[in-house]
Protein backbone atom coordinates (compact mmCIF):
# COMPACT_ATOMS: atom_id res chain seq x y z
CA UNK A 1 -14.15 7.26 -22.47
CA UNK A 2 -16.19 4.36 -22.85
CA UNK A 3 -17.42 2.59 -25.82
CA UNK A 4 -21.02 4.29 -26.80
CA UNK A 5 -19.26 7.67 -26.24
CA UNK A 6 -16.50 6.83 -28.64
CA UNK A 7 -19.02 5.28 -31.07
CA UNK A 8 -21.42 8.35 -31.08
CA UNK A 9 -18.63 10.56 -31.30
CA UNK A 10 -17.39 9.15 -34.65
CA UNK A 11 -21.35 8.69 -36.01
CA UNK A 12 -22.17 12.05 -35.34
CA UNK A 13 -18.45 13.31 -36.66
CA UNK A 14 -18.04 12.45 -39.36
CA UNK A 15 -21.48 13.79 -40.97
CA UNK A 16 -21.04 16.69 -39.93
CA UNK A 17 -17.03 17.51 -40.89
CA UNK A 18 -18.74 16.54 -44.03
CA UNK A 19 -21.19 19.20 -43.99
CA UNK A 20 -18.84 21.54 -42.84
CA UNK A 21 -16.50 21.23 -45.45
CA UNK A 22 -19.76 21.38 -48.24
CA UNK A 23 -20.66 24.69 -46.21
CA UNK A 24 -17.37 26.35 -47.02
CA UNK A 25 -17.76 25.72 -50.79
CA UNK A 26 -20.80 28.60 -51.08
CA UNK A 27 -24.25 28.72 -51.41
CA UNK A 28 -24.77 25.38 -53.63
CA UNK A 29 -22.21 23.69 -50.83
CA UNK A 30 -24.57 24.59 -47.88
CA UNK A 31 -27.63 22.95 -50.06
CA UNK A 32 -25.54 20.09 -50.13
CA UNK A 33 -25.02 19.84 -47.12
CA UNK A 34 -28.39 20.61 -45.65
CA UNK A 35 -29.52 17.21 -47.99
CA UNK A 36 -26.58 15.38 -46.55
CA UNK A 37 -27.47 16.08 -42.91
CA UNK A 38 -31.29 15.22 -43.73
CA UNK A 39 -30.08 11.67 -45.62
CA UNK A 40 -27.87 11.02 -43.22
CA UNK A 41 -30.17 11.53 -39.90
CA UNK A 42 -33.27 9.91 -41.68
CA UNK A 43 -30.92 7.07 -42.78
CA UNK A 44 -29.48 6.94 -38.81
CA UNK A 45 -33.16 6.95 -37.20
CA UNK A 46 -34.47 3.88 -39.82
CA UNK A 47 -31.45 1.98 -39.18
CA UNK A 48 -31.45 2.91 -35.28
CA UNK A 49 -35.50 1.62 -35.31
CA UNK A 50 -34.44 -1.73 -37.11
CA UNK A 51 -31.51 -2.58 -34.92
CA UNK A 52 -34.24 -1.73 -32.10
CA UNK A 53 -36.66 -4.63 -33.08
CA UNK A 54 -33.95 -7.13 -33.46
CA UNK A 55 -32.29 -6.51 -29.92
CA UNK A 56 -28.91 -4.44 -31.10
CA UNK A 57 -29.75 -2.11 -28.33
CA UNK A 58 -26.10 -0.93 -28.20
CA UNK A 59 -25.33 -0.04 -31.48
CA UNK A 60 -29.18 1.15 -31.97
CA UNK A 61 -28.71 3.41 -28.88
CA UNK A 62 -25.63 4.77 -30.75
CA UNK A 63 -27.56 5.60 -33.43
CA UNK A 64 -30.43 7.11 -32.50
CA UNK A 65 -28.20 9.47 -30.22
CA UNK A 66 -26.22 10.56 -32.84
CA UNK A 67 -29.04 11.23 -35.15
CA UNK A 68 -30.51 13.76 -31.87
CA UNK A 69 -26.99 15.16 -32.06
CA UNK A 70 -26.51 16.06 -35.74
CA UNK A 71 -30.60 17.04 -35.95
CA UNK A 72 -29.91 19.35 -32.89
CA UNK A 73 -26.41 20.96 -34.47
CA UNK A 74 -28.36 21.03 -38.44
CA UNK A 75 -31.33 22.95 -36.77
CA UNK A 76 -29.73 25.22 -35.19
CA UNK A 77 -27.04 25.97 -38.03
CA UNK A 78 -30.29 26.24 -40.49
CA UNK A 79 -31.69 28.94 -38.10
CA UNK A 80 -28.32 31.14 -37.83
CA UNK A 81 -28.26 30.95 -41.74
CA UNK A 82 -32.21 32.04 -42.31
CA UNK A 83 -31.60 34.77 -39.76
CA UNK A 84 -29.09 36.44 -41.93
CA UNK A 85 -31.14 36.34 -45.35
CA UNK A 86 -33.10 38.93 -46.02
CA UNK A 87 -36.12 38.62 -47.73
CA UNK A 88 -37.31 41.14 -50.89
């Protein structure tokens, strides 16, 4: 493996074992961890942006993948939730 995929691979881990672990506490835990995934990818894409304009391009690159990663896998989990509520 090379260095960016070992690097995105422990950006985009550890956020969401986080959020995995606040998902298995109940219905306040999954809250949490929908605001934890939203903080963390907002926090990812300013950061990626800043390292942008002052030529990090590696570690920005990093970044911004991993904040398409955890969007794409928070999406996704949001929609699988919603379609199993029921709304009265």
């Amino acid at each position: 493996m090379n260095k960016t995929f070992k690097e995105v691979l422990l950006c985009t881990g550890i956020p969401l074992l986080l959020s995995l672990i606040l998902c298995m506490t109940g219905e306040s835990g999954m809250l949490a961890a929908g605001i934890l995934v939203l903080l963390v990818s907002g926090a990812y894409f300013l950061i990626g942006l800043g390292l942008l304009l002052v030529e990090n391009k590696h570690f920005s690159k990093v970044l911004l993948l991993s904040t398409g990663i955890i969007l794409l896998v928070g999406f996704s989990t949001c929609g699988l939730i919603l379609n199993g509520l029921r709304f009265n």
